[in-house]
N, C-alpha and C. Protein backbone atom coordinates (compact mmCIF):
# COMPACT_ATOMS: atom_id res chain seq x y z
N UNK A 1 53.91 149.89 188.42
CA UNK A 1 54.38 150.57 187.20
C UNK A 1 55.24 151.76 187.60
N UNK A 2 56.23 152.08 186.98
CA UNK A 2 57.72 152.91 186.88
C UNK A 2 56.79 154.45 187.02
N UNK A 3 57.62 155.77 187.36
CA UNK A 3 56.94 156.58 187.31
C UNK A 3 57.28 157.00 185.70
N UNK A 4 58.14 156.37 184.97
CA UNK A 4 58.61 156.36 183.75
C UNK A 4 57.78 156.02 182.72
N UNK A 5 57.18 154.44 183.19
CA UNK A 5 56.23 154.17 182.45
C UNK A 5 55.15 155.28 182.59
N UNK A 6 54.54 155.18 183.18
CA UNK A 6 53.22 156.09 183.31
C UNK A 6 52.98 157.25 182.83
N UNK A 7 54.58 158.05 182.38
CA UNK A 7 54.34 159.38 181.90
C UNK A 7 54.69 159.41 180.36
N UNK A 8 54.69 157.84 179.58
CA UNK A 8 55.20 157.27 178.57
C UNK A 8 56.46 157.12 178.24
N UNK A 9 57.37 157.08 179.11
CA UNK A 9 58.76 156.76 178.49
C UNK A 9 59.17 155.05 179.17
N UNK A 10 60.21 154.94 177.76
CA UNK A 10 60.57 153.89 178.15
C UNK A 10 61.34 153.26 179.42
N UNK A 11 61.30 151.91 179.94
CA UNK A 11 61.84 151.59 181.12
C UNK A 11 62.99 151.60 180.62
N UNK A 12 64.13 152.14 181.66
CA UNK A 12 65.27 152.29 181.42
C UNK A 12 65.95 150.88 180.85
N UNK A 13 66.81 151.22 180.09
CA UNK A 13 67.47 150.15 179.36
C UNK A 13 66.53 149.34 178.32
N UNK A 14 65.61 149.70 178.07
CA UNK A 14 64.42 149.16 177.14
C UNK A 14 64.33 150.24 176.27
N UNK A 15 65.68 150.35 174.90
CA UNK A 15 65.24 151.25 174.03
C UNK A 15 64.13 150.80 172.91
N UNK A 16 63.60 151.29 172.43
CA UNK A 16 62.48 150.67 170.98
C UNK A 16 63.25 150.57 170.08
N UNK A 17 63.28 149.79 169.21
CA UNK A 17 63.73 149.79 167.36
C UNK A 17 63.56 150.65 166.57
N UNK A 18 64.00 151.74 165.82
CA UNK A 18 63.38 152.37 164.93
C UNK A 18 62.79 151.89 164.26
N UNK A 19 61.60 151.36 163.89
CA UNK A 19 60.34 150.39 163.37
C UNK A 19 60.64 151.48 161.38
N UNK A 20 60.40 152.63 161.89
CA UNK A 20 60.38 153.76 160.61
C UNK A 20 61.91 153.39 159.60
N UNK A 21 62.31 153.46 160.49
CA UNK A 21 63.65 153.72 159.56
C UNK A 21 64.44 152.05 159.24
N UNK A 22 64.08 150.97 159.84
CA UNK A 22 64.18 149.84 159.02
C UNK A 22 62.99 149.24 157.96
N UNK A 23 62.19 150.53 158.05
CA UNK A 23 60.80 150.18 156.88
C UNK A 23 61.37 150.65 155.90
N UNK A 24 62.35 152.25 155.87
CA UNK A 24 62.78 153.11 155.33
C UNK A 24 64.11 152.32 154.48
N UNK A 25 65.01 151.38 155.10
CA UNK A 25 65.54 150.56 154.31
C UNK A 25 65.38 150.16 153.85
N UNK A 26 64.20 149.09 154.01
CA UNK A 26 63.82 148.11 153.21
C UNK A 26 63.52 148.47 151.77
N UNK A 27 62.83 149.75 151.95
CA UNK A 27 61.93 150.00 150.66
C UNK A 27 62.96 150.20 150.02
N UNK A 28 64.11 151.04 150.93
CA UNK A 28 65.11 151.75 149.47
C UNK A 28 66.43 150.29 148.69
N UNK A 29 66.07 149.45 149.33
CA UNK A 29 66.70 148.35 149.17
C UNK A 29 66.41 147.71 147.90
N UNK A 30 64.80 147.38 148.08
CA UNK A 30 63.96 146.49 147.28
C UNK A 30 63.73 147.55 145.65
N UNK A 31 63.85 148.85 146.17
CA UNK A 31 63.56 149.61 144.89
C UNK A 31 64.88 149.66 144.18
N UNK A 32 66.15 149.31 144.76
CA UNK A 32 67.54 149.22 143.83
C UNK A 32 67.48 147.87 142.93
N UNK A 33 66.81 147.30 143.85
CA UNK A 33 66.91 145.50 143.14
C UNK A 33 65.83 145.86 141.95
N UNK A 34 64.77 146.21 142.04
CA UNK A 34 63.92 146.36 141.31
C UNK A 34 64.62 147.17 139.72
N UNK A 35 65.68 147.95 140.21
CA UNK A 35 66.15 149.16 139.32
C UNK A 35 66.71 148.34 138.27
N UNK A 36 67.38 147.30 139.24
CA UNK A 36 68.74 146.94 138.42
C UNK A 36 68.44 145.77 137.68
N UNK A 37 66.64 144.91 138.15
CA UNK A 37 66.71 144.00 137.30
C UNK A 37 65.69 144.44 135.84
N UNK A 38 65.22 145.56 135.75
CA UNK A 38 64.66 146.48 134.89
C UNK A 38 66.17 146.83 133.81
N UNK A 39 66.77 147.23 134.17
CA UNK A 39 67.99 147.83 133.54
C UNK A 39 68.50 146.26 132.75
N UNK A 40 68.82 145.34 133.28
CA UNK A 40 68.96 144.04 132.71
C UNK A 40 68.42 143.70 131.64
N UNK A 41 66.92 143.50 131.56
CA UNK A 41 66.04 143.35 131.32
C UNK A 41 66.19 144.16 130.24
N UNK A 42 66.00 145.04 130.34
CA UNK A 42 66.12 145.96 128.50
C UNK A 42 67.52 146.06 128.04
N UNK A 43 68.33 146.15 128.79
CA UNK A 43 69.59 145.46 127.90
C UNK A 43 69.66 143.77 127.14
N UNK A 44 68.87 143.23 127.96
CA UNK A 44 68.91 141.39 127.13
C UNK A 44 68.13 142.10 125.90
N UNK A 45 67.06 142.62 125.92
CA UNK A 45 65.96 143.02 125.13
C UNK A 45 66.59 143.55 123.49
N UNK A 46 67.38 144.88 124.38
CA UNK A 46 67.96 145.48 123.25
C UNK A 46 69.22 144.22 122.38
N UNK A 47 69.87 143.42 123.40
CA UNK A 47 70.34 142.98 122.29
C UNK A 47 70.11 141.95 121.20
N UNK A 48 69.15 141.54 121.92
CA UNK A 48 67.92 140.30 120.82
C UNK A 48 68.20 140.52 120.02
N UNK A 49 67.50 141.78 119.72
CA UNK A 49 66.81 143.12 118.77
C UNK A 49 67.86 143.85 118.24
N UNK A 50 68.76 143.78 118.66
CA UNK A 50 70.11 144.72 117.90
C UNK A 50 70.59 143.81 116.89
N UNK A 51 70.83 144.74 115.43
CA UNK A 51 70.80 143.75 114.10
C UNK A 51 72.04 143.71 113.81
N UNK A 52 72.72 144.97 114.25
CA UNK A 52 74.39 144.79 113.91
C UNK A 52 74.53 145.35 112.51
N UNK A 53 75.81 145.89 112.25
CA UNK A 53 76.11 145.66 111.03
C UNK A 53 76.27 145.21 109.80
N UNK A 54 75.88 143.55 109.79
CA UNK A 54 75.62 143.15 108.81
C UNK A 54 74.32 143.21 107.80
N UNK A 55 75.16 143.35 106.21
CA UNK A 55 74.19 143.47 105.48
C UNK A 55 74.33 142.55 104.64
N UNK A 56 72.86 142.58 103.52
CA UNK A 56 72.87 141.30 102.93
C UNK A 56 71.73 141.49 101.60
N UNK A 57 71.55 140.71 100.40
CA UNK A 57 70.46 141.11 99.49
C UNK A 57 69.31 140.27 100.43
N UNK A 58 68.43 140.98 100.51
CA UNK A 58 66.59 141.43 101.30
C UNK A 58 66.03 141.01 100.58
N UNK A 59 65.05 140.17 100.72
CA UNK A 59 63.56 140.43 100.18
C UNK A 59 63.82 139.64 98.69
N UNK A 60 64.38 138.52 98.51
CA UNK A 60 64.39 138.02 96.73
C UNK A 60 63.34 136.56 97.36
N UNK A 61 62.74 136.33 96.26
CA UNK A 61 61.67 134.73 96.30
C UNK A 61 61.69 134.29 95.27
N UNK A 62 62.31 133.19 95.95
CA UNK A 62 62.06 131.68 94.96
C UNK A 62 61.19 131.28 94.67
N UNK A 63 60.43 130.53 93.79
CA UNK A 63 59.65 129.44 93.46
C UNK A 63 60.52 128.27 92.36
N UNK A 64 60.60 127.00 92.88
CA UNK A 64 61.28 125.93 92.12
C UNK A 64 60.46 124.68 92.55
N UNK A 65 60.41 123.63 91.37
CA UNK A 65 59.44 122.53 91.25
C UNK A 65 61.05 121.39 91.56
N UNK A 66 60.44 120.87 91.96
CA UNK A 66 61.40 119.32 92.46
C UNK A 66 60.65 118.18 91.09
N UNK A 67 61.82 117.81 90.63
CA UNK A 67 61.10 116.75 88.83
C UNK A 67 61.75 115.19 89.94
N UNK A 68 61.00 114.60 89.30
CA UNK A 68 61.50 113.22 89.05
C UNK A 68 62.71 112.96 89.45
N UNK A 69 63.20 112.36 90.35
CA UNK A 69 64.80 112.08 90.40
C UNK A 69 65.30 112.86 91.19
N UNK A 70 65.24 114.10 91.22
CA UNK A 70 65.34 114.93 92.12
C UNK A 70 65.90 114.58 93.53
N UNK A 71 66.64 114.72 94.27
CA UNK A 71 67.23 114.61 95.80
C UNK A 71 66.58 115.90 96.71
N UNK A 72 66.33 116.44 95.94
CA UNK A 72 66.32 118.13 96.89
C UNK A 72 66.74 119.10 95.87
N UNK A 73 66.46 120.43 96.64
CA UNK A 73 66.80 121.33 96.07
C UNK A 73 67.88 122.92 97.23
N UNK A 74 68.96 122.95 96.29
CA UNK A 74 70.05 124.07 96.94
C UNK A 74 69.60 125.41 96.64
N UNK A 75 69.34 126.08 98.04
CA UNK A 75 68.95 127.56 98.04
C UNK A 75 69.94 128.83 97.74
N UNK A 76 70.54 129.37 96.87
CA UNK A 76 71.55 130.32 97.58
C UNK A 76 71.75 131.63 97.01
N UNK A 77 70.35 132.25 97.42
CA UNK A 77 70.22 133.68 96.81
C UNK A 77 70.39 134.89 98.27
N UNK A 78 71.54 134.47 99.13
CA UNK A 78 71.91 135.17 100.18
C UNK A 78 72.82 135.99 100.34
N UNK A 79 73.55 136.98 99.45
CA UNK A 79 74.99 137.49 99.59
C UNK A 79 75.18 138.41 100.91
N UNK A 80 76.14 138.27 101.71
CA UNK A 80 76.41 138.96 103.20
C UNK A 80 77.23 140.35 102.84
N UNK A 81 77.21 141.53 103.19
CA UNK A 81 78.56 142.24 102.89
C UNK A 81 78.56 142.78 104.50
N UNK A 82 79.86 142.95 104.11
CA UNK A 82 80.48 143.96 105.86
C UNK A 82 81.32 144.94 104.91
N UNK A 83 80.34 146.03 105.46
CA UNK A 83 80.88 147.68 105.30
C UNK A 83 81.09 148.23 106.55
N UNK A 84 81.17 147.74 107.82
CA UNK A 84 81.92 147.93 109.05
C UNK A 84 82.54 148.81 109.42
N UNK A 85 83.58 148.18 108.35
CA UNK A 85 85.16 148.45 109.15
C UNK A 85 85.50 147.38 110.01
N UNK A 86 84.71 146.53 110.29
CA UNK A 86 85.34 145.61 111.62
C UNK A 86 84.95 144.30 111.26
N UNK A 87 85.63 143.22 111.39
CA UNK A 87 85.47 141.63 111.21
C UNK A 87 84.20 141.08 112.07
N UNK A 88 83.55 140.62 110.94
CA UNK A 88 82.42 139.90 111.21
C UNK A 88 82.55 138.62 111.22
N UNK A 89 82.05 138.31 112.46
CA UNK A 89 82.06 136.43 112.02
C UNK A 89 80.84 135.70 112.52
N UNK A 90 80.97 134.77 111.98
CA UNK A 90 79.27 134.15 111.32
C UNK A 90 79.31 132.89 112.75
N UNK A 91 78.67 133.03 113.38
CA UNK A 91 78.01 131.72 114.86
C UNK A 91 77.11 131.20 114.44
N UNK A 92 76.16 130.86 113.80
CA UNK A 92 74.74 130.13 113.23
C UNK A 92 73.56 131.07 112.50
N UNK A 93 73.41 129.80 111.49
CA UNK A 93 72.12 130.21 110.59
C UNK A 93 71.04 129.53 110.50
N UNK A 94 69.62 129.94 110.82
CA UNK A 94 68.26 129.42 111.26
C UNK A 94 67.62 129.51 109.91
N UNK A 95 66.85 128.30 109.39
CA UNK A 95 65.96 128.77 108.03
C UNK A 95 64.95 128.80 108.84
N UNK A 96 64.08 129.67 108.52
CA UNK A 96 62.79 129.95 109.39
C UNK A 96 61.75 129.47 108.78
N UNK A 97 60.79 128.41 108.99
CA UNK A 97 59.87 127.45 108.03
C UNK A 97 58.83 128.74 107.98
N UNK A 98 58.30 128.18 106.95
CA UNK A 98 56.44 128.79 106.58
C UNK A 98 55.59 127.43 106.71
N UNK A 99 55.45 127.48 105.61
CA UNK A 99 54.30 126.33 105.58
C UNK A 99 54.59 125.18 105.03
N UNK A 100 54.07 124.22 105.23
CA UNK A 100 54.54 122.79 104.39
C UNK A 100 55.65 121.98 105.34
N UNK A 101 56.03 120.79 104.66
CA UNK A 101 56.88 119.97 105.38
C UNK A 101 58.59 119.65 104.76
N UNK A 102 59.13 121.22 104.75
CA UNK A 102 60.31 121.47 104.01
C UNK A 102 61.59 121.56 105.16
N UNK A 103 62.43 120.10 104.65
CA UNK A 103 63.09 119.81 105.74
C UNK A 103 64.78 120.44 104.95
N UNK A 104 65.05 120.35 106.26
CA UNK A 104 66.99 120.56 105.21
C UNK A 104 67.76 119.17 105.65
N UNK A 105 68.47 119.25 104.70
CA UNK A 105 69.05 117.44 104.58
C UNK A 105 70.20 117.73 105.37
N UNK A 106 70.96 118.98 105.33
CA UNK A 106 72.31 119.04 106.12
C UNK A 106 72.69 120.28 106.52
N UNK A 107 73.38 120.55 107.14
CA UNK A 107 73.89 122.29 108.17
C UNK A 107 73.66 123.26 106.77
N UNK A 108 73.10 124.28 107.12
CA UNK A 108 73.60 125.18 105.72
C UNK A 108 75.47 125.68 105.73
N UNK A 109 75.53 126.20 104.66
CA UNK A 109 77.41 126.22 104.42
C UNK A 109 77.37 127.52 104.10
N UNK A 110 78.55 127.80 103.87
CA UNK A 110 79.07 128.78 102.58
C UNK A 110 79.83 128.89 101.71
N UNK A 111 79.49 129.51 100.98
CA UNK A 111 80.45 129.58 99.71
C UNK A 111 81.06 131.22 99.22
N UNK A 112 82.28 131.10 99.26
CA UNK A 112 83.23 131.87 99.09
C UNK A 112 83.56 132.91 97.88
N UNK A 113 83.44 133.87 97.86
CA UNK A 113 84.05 134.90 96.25
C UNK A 113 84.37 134.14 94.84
N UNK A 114 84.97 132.76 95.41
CA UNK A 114 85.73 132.07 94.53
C UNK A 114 84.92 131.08 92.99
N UNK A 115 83.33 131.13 93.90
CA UNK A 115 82.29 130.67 93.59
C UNK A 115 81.86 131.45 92.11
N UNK A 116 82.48 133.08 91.32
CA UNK A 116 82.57 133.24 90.52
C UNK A 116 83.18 132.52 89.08
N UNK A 117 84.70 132.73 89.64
CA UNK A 117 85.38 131.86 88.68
C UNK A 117 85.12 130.48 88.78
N UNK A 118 84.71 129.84 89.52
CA UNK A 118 84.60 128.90 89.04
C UNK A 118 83.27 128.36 88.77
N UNK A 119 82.04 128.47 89.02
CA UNK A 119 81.14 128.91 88.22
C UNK A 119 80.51 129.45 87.39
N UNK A 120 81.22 130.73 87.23
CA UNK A 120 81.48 131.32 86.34
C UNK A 120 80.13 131.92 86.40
N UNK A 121 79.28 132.44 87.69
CA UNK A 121 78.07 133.04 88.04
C UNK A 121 78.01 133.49 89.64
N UNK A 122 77.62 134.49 89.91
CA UNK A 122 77.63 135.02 91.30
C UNK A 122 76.66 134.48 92.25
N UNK A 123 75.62 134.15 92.06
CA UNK A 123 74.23 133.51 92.98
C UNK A 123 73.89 132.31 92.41
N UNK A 124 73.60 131.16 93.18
CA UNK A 124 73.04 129.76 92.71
C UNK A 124 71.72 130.27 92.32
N UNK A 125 71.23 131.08 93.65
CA UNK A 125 69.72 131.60 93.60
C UNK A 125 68.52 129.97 93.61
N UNK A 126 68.97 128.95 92.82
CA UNK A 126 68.16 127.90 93.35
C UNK A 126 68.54 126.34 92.53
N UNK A 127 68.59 125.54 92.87
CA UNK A 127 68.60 124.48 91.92
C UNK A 127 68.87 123.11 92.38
N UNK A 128 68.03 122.50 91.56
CA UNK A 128 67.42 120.94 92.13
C UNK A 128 68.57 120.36 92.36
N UNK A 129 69.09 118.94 92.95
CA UNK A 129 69.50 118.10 93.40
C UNK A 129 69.92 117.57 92.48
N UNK A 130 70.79 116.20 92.20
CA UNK A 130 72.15 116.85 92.62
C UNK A 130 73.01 118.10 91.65
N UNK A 131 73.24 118.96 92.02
CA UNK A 131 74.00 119.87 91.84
C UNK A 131 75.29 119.77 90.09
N UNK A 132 75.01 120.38 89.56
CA UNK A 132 75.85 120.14 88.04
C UNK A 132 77.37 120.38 88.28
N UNK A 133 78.47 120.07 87.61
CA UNK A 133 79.60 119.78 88.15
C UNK A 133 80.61 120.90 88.50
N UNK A 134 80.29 121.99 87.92
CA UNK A 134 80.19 123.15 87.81
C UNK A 134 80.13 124.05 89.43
N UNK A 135 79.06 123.85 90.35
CA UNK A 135 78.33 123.80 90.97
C UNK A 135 79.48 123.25 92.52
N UNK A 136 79.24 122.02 91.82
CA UNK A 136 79.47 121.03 93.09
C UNK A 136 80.77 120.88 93.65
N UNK A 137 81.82 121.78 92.10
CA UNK A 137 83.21 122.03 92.86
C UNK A 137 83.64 122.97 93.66
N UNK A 138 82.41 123.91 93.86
CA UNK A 138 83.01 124.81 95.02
C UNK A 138 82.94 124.60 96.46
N UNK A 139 84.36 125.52 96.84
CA UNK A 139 84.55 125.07 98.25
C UNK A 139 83.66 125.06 99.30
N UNK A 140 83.43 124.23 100.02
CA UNK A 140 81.97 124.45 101.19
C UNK A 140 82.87 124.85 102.46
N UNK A 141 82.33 125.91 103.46
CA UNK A 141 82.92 126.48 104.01
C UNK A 141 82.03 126.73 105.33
N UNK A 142 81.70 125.53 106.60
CA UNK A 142 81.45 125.42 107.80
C UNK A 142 80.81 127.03 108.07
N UNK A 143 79.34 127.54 108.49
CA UNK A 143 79.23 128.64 109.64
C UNK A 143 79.85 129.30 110.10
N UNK A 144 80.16 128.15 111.42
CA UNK A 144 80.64 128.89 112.50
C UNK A 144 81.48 129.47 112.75
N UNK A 145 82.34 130.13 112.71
CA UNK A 145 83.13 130.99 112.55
C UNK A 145 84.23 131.58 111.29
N UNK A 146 83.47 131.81 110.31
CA UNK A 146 83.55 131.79 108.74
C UNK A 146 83.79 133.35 109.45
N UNK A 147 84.49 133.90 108.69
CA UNK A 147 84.94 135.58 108.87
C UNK A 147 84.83 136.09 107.34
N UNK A 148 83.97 137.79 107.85
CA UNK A 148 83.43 137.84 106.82
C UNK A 148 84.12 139.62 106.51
N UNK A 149 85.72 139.71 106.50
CA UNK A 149 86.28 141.22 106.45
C UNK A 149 85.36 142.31 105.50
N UNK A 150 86.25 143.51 105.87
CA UNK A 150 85.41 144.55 105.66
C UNK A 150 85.58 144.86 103.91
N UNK A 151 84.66 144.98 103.52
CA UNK A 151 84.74 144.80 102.07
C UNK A 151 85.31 146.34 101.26
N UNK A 152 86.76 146.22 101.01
CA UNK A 152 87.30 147.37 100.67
C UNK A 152 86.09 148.62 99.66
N UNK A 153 86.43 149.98 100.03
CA UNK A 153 85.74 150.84 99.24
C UNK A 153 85.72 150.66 98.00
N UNK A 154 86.95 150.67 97.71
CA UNK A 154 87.47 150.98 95.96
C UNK A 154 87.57 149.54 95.30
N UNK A 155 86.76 148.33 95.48
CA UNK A 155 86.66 147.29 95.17
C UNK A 155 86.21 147.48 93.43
N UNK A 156 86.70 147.52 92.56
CA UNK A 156 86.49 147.06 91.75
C UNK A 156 84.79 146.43 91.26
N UNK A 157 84.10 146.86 90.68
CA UNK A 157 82.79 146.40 90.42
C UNK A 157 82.31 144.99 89.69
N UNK A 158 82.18 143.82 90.29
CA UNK A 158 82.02 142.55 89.91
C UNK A 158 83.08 141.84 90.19
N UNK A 159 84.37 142.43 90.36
CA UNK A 159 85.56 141.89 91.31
C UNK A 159 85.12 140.53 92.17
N UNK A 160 85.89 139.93 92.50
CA UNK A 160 85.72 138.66 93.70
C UNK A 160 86.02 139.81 95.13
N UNK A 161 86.56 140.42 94.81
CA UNK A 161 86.59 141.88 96.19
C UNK A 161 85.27 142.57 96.65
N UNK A 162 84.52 142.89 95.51
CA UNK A 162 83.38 143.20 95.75
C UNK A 162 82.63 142.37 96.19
N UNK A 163 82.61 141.12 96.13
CA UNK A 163 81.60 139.95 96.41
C UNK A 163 81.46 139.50 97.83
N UNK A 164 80.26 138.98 98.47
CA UNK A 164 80.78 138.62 99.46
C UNK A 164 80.11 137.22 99.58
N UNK A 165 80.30 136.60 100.89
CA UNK A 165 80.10 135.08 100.73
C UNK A 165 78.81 134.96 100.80
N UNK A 166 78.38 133.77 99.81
CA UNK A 166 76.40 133.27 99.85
C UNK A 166 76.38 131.87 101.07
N UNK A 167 75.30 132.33 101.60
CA UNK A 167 74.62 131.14 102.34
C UNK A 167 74.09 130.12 101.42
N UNK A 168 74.63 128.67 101.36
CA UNK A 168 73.95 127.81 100.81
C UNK A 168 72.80 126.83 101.65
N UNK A 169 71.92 126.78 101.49
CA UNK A 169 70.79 125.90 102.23
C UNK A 169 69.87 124.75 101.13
N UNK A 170 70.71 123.75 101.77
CA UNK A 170 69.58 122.30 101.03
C UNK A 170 68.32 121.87 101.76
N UNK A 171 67.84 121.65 100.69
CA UNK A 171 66.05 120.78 101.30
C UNK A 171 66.28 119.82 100.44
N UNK A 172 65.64 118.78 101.37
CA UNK A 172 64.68 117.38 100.85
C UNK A 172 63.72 117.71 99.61
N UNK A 173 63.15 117.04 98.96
CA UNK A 173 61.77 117.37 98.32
C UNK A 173 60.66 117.03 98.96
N UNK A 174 59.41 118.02 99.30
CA UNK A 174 58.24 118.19 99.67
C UNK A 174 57.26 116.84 99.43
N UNK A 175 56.30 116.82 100.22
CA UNK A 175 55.40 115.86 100.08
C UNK A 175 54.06 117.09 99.50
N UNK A 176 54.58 118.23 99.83
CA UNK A 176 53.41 118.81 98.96
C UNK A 176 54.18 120.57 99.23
N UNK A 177 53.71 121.66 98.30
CA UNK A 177 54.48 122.85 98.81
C UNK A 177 54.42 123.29 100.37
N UNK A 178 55.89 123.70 100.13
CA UNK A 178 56.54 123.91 101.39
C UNK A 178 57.44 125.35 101.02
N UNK A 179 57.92 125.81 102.27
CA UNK A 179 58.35 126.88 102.05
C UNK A 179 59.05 127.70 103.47
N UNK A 180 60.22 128.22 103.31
CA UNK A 180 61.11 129.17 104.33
C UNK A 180 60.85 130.13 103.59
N UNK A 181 60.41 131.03 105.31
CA UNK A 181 60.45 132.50 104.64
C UNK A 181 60.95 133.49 105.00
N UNK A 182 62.22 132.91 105.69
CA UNK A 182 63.27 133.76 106.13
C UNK A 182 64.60 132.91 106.57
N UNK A 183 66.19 133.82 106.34
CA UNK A 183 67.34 133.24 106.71
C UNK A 183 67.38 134.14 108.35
N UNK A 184 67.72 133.34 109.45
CA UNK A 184 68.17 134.17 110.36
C UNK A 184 69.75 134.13 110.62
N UNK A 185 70.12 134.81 110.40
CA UNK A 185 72.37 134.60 111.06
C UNK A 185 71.93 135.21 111.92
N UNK A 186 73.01 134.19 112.97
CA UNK A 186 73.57 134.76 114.15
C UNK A 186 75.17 135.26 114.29
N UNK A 187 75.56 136.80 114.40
CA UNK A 187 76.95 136.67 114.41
C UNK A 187 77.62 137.64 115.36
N UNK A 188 78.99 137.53 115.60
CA UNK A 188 79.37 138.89 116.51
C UNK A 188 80.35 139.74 116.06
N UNK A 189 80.70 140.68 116.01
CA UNK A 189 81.66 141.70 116.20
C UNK A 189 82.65 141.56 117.63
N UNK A 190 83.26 141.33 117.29
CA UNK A 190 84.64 141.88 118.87
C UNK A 190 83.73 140.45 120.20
N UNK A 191 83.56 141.00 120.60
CA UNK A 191 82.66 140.13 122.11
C UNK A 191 81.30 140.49 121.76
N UNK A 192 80.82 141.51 121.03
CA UNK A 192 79.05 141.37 121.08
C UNK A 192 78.48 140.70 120.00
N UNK A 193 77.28 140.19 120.63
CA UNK A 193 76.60 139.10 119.32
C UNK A 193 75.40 140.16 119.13
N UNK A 194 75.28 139.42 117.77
CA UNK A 194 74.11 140.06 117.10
C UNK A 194 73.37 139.27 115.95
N UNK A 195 71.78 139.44 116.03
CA UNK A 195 71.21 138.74 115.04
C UNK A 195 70.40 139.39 113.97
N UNK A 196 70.34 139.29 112.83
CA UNK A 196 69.79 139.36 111.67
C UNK A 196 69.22 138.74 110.98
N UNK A 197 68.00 139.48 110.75
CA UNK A 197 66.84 138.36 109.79
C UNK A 197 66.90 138.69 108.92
N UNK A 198 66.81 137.98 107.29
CA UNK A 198 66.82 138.38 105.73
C UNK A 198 65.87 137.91 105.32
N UNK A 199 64.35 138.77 104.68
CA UNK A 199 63.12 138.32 104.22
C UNK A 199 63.27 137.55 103.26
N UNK A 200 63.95 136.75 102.60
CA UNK A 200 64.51 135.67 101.39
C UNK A 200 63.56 134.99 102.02
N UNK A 201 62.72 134.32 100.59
CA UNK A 201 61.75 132.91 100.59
C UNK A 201 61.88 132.10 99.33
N UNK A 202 62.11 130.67 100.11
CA UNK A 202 62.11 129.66 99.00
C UNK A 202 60.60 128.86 99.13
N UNK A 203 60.28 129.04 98.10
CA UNK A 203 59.14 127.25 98.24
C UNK A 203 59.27 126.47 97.19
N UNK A 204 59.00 125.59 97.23
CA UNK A 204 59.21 124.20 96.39
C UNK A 204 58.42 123.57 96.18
N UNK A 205 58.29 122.74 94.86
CA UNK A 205 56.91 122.65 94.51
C UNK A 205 57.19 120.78 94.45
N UNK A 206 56.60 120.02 94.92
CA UNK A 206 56.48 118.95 94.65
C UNK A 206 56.49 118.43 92.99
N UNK A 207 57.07 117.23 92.50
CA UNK A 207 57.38 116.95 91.50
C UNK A 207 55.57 116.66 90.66
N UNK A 208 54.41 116.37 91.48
CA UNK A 208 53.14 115.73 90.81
C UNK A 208 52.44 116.76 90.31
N UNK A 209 52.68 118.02 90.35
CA UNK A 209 52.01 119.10 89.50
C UNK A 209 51.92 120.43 90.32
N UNK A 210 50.60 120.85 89.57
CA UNK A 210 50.61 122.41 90.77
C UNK A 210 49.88 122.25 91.37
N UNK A 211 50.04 123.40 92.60
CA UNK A 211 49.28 123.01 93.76
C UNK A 211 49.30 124.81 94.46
N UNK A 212 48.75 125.16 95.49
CA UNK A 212 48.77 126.45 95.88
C UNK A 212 50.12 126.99 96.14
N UNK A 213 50.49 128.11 95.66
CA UNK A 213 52.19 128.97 95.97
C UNK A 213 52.86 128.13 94.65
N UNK A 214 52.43 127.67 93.87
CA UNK A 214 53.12 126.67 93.07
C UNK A 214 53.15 127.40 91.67
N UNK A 215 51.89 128.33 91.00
CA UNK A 215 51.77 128.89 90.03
C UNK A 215 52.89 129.44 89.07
């Protein structure tokens, strides 16, 4: 043995590793990764959860009986407004079930300002299958990228300016009450998306009488 070794130093040309200071990396390494997938992580979070600007009438409930003959029944007590300032446009709408076996026969749509004059009424708000003629001539107008501008201040009160577009949603008729108890849109502003839930509930009452939620 070296007289090197013996008095504890290393044999020449045999330096050690800093053992400390690649521990000392590691940690500060693993704690950036850690940082940055935390930071991610509540940004996906926040934007779930971020409702956006759009607004809309809250909280109205249906109750409607499906008769005899009946096809279904059209939901459309949803009006959207954008007080923004900035163009909204509509990517998808979720009916969110409750209870029962209440199906939708086809995509929900929309319907346009125009849905005044020629209805000559602002909200369907609800009504059985098939649709009165009245009704059935307004324009249907695809989701997905339906643009929904900023609804001028000085709009005139009951105006087609003031108005903004209703979500229409069809159902089948029930094998017994059934019921959505919420609209969800999905939409974005510029490049960011955003989703919104509207407490609106329909249920529907089977054509053979009453039954619970049916009263």
């Amino acid at each position: 043995m070296s007289d090197a070794a013996q008095n504890g130093y290393p044999a020449a040309g045999r330096v050690p590793a800093p053992a400390s200071g690649k521990r000392r990396t590691w940690t500060a390494a693993i704690v950036a990764i850690l940082l940055i997938v935390a930071a991610l992580i509540v940004l996906v979070v926040t934007r779930l959860h971020d409702e956006g600007p759009l607004e809309g009438d809250a909280g109205l409930a249906v109750t409607i009986p499906v008769r005899p003959g009946d096809t279904g029944v059209a939901w459309g007590n949803l009006e959207l407004y954008n007080h923004s300032g900035e163009m909204i446009v509509l990517d998808r709408i979720e009916a969110v079930h409750g209870h029962g076996d209440l199906a939708l026969i086809r995509e929900p749509y929309i319907w346009g300002a125009d849905r005044l004059a020629i209805a000559n009424s602002r909200s369907l708000v609800a009504y059985q299958l098939p649709l009165p003629t009245e009704w059935a001539s307004i324009p249907e107008h695809p989701v997905k990228g339906y643009e929904i501008p900023p609804m001028p201040a000085d709009a005139p009160a009951g105006s087609e300016q003031a108005i903004g577009p209703e979500i229409v949603i069809e159902v089948g008729p029930p094998t017994q009450a059934a019921s959505i108890d919420k609209i969800r849109v999905h939409y974005h502003v510029g490049g960011r998306s955003y989703v919104k839930e509207f407490d609106n509930s329909l249920t529907v009452c089977p054509a053979r009488g009453q039954e619970p939620g049916c009263g």
